[in-house]
C-alpha atoms as a PDB file:
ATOM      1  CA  UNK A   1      32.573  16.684  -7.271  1.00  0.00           C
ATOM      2  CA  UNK A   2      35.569  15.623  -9.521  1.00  0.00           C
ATOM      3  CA  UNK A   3      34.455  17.932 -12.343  1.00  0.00           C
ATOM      4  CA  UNK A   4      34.204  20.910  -9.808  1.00  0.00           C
ATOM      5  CA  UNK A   5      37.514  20.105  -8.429  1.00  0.00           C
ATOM      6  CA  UNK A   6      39.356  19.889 -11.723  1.00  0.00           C
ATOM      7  CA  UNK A   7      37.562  23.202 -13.209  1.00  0.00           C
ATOM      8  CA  UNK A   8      38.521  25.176  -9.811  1.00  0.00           C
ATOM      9  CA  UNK A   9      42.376  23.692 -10.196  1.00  0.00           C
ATOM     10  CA  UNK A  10      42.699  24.768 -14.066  1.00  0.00           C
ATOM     11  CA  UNK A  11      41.158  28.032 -13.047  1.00  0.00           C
ATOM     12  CA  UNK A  12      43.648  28.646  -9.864  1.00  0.00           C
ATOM     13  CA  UNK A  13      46.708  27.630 -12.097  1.00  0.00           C
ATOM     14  CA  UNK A  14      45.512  29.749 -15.036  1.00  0.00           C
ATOM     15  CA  UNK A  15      45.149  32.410 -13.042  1.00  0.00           C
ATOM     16  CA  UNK A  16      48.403  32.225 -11.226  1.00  0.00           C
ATOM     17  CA  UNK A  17      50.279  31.652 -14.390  1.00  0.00           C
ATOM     18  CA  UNK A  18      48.926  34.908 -15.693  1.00  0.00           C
ATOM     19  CA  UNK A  19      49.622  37.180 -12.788  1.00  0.00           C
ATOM     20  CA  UNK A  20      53.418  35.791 -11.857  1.00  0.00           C
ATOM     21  CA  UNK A  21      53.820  36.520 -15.790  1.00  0.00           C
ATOM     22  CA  UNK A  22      52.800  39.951 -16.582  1.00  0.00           C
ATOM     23  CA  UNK A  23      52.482  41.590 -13.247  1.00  0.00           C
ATOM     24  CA  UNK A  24      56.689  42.234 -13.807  1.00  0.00           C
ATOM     25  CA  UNK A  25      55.875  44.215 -17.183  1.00  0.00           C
ATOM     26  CA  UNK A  26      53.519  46.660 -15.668  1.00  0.00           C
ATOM     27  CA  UNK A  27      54.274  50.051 -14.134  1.00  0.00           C
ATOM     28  CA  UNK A  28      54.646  50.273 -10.540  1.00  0.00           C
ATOM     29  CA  UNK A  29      54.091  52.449  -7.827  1.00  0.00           C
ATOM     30  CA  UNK A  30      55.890  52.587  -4.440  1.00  0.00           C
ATOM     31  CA  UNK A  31      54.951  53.725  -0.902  1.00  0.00           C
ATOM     32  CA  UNK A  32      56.464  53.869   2.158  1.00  0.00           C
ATOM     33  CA  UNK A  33      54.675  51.568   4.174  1.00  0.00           C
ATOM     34  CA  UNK A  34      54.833  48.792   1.547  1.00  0.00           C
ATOM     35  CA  UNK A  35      58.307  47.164   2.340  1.00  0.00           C
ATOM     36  CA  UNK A  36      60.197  44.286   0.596  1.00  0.00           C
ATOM     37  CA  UNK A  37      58.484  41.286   1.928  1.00  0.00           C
ATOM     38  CA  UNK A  38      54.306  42.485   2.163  1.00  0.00           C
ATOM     39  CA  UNK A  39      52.238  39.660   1.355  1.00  0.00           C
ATOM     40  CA  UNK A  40      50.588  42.473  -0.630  1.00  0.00           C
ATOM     41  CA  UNK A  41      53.214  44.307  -2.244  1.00  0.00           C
ATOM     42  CA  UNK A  42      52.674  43.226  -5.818  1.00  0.00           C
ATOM     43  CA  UNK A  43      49.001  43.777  -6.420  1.00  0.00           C
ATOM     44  CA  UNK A  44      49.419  47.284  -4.271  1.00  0.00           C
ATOM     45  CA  UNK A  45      52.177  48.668  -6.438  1.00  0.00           C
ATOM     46  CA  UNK A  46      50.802  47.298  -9.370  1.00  0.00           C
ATOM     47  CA  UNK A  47      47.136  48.721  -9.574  1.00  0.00           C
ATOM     48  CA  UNK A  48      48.324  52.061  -8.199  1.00  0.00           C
ATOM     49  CA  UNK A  49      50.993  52.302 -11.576  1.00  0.00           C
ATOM     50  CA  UNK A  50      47.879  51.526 -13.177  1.00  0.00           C
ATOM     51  CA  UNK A  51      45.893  53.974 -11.690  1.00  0.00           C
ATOM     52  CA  UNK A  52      43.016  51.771  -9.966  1.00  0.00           C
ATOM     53  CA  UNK A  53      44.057  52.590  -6.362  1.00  0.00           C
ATOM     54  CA  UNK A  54      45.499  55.781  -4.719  1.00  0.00           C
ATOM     55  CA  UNK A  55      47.613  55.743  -1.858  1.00  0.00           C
ATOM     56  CA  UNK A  56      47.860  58.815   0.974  1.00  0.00           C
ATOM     57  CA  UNK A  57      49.734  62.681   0.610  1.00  0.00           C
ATOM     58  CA  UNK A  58      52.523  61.365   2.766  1.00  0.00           C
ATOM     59  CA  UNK A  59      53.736  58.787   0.337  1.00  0.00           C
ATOM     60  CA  UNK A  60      52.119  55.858   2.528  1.00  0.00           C
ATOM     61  CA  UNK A  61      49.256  53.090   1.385  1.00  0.00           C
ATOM     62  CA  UNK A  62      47.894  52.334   4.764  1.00  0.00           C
ATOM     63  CA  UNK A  63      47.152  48.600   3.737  1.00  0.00           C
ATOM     64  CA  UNK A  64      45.159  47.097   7.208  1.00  0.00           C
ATOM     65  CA  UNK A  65      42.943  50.277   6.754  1.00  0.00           C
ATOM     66  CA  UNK A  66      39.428  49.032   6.664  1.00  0.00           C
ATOM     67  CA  UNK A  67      37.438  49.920   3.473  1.00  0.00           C
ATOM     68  CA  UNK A  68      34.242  51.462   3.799  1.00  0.00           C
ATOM     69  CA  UNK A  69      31.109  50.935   0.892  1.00  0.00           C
ATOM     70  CA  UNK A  70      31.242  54.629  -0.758  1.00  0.00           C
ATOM     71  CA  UNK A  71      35.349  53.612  -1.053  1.00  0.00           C
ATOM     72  CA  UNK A  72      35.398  50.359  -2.631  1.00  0.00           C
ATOM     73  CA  UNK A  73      32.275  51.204  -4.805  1.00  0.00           C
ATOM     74  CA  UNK A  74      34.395  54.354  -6.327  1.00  0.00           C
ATOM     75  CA  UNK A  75      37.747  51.656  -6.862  1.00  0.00           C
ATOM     76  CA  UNK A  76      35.678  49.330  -9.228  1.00  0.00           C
ATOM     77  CA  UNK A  77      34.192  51.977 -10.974  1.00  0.00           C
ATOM     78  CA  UNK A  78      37.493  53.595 -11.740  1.00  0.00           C
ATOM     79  CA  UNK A  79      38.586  50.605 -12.849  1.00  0.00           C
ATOM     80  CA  UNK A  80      36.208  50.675 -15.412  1.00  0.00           C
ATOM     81  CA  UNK A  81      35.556  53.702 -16.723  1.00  0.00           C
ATOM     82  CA  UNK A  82      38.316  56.101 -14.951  1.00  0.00           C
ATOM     83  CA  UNK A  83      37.606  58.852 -12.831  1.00  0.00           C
ATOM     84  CA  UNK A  84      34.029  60.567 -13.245  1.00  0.00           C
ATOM     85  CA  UNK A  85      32.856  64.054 -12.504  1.00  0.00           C
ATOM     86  CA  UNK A  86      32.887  65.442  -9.077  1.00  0.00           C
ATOM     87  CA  UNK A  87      28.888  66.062  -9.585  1.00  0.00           C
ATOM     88  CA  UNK A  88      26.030  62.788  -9.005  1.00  0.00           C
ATOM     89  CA  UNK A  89      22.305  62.812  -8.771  1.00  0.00           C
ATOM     90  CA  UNK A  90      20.494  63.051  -5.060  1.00  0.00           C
ATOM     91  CA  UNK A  91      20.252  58.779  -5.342  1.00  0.00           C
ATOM     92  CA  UNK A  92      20.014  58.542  -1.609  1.00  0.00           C
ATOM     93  CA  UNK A  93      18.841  60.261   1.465  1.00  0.00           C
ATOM     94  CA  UNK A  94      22.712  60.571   3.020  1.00  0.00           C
ATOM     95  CA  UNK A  95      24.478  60.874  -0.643  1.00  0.00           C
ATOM     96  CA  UNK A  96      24.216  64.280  -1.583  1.00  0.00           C
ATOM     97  CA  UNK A  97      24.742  65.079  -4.946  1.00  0.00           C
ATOM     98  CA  UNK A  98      28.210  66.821  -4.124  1.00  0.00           C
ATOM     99  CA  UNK A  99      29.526  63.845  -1.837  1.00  0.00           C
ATOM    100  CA  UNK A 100      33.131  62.943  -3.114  1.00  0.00           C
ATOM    101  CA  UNK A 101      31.338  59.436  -4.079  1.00  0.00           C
ATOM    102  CA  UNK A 102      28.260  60.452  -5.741  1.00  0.00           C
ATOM    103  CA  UNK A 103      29.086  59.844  -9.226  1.00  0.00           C
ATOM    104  CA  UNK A 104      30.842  56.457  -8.506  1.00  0.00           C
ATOM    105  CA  UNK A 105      27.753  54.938  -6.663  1.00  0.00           C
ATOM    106  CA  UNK A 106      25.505  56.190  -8.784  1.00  0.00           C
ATOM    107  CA  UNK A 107      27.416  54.067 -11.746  1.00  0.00           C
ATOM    108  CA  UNK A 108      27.779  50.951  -9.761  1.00  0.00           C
ATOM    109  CA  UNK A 109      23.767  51.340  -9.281  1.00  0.00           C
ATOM    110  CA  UNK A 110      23.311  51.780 -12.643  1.00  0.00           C
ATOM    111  CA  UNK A 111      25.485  48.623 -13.240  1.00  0.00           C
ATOM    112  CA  UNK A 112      23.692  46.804 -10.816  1.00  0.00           C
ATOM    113  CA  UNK A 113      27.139  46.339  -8.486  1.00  0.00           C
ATOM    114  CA  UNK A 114      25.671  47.743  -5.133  1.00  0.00           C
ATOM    115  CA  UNK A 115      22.189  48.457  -3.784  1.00  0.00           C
ATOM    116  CA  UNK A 116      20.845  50.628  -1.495  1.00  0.00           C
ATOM    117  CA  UNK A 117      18.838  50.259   1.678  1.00  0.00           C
ATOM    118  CA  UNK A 118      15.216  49.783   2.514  1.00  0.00           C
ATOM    119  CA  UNK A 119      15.148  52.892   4.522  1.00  0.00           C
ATOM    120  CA  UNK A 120      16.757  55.017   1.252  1.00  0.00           C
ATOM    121  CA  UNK A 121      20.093  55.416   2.410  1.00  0.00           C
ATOM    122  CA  UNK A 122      23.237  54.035   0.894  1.00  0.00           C
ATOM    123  CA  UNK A 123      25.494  53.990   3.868  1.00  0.00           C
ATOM    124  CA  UNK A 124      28.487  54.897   2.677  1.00  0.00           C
ATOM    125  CA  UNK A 125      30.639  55.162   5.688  1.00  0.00           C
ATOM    126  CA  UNK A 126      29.819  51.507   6.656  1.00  0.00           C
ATOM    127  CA  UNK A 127      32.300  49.046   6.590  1.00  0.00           C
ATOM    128  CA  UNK A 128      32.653  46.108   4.028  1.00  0.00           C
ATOM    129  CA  UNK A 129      33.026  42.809   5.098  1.00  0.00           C
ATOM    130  CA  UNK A 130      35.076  40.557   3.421  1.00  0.00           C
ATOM    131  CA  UNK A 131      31.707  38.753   2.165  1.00  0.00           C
ATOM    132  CA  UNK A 132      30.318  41.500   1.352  1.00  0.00           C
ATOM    133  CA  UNK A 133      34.257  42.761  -0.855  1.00  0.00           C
ATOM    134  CA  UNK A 134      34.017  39.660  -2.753  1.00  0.00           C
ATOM    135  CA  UNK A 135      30.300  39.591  -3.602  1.00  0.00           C
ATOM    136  CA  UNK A 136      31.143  43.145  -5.248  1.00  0.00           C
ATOM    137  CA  UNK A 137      34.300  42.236  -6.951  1.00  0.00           C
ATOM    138  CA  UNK A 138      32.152  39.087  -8.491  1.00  0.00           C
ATOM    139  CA  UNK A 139      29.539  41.653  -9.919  1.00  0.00           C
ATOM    140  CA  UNK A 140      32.541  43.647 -11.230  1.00  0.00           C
ATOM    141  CA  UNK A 141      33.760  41.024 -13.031  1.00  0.00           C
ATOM    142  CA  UNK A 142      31.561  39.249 -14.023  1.00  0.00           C
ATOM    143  CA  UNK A 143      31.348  36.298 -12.740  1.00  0.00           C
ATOM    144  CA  UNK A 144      29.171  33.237 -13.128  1.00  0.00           C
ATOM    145  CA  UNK A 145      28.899  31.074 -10.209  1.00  0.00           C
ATOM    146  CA  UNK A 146      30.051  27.498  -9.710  1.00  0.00           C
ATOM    147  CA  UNK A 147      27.486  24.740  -8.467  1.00  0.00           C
ATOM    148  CA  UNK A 148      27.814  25.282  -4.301  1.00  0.00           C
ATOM    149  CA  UNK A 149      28.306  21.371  -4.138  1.00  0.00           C
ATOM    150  CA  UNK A 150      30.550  21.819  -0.540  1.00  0.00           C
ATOM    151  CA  UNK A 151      31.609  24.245   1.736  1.00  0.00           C
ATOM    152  CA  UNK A 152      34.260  26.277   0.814  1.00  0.00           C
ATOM    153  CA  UNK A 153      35.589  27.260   4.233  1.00  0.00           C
ATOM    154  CA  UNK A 154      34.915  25.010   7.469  1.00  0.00           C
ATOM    155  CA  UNK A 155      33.082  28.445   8.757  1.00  0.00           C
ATOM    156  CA  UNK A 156      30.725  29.237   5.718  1.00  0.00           C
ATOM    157  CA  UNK A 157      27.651  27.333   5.654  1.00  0.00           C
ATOM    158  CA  UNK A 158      26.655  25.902   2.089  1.00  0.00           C
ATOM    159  CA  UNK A 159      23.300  27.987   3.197  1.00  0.00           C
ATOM    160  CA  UNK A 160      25.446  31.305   3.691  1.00  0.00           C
ATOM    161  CA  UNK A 161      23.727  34.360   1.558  1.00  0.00           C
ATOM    162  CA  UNK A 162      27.871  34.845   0.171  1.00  0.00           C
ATOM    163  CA  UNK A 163      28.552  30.921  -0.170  1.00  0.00           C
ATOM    164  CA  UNK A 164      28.071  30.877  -3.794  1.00  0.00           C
ATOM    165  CA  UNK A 165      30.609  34.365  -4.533  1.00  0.00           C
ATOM    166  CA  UNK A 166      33.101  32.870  -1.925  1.00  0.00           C
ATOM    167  CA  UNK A 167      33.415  29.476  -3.706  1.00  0.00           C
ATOM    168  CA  UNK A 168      33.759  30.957  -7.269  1.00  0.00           C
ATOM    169  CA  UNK A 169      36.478  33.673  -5.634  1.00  0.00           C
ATOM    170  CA  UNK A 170      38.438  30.741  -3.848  1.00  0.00           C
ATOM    171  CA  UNK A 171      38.273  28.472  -7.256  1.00  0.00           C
ATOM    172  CA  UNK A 172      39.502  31.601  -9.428  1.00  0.00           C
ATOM    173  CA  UNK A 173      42.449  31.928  -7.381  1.00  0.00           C
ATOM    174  CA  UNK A 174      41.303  35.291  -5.177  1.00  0.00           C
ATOM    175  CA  UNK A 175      41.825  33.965  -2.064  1.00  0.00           C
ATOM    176  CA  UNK A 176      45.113  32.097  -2.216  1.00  0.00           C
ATOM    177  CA  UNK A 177      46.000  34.694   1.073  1.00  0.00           C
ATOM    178  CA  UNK A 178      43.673  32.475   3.042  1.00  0.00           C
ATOM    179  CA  UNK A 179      45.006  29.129   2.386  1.00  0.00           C
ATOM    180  CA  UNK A 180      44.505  27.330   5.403  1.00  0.00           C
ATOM    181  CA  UNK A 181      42.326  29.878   7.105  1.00  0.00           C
ATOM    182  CA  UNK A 182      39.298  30.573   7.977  1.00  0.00           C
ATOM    183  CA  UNK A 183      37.193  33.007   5.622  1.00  0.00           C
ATOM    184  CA  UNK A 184      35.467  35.362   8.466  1.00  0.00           C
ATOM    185  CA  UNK A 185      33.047  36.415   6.533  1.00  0.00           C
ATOM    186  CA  UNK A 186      32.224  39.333   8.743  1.00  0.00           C
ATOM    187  CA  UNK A 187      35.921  40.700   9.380  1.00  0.00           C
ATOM    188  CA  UNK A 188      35.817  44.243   7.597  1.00  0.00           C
ATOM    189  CA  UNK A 189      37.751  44.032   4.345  1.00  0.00           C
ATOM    190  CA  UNK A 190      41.179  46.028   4.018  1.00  0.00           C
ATOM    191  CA  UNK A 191      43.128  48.369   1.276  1.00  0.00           C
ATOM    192  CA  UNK A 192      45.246  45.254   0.866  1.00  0.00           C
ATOM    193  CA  UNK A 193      43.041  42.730   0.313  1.00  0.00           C
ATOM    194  CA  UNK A 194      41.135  44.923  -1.587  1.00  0.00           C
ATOM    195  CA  UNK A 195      44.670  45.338  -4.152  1.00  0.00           C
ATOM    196  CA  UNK A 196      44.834  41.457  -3.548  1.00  0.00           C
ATOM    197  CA  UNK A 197      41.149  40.399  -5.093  1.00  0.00           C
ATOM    198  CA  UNK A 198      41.151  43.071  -7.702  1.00  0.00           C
ATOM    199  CA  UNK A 199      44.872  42.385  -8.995  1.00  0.00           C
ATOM    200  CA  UNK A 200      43.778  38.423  -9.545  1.00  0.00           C
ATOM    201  CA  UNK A 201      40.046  39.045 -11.680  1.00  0.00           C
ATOM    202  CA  UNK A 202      40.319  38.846 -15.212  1.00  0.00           C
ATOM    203  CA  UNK A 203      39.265  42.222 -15.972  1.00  0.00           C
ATOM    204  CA  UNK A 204      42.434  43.317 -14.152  1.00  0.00           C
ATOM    205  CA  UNK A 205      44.614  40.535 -15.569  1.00  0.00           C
ATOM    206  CA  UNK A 206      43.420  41.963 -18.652  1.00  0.00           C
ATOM    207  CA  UNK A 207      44.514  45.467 -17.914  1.00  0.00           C
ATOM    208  CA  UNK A 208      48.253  44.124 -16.603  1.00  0.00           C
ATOM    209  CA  UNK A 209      48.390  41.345 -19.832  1.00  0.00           C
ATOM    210  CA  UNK A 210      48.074  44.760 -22.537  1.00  0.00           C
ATOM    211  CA  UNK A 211      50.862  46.557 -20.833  1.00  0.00           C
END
């Protein structure tokens, strides 16, 4: 227990450290909606300078907008490897190969970030759930999970099919916006949280640190 407690505090501090650092030095993008103040307003402005995230035509980000799978699958891909062509392969029965998100889901298959369904279908208008966001930003980053020896929030079970991403997220420092809270696992994951858990992985940290 002590070693798991110590490991998750160096971990939140490190990762803290590195953010409140270099997030200042990197460009920055500004929208409308995003005023002085917005729990969010770092990690939003600061993946969209880096081109991760794309806000609206009318100069807004929209950040309690839910995020559906086809959308957060094409976000961590274009973190990756930038934007792809327009064209994918016929992976799935409701993906056709000229769907805006074809190319992106097909990667993140390939990378073995997302999986389909038993029926063939991908889903791709269906929400994410905040389990479900954080499982995927794990795979994206790599991640290699802590020993589950205790709940992590008084409403996940240690049994929970996400308990194991959720713990490794709230010991890296991803969920510092829930202190105190409740996870809701099932509460469909928004465009800021989304900016929120990507801007605090270390691939991203990365990205801001080499600015």
């Amino acid at each position: 227990m002590k070693k798991y407690i110590c490991c998750a505090a160096a971990l939140l501090c490190l990762t803290l450290h590195s953010w409140a650092t270099d997030a200042a030095a990197a460009p920055r993008k500004q929208f409308s909606d995003i005023k002085w103040g917005h729990w969010a307003k770092g990690p939003i402005e600061t993946l969209a300078g880096l081109g991760i995230i794309d806000g609206y035509p009318d100069g807004t980000y929209r950040p309690d907008q839910t995020v559906n799978r086809a959308e957060l699958t094409a976000i961590l891909v274009r973190a990756r490897l930038g934007r792809l062509s327009t064209f994918g392969f016929r992976s799935f029965t409701d993906v056709r190969s000229r769907h805006w998100a074809a190319p992106y889901i097909d990667k993140a298959i390939e990378l073995e970030w997302v999986r389909g369904f038993p029926d063939g279908s991908f889903q791709p208008n269906r929400l994410i759930t905040r389990a479900e966001g954080v499982g995927l930003v794990g795979r994206f980053d790599g991640w290699e999970r802590y020993e589950l020896v205790e709940k992590p929030y008084s409403d996940i079970p240690l049994k929970f099919w996400a308990a194991g991403a959720i713990a490794t997220a709230k010991a890296r420092g991803l969920l510092t916006y829930l202190v105190k809270k409740e996870f809701k696992p099932r509460s469909p994951l928004t465009r800021a949280e989304v900016a929120e858990l990507l801007s605090r992985t270390g691939y991203i940290a990365s990205l801001v640190n080499a600015r």
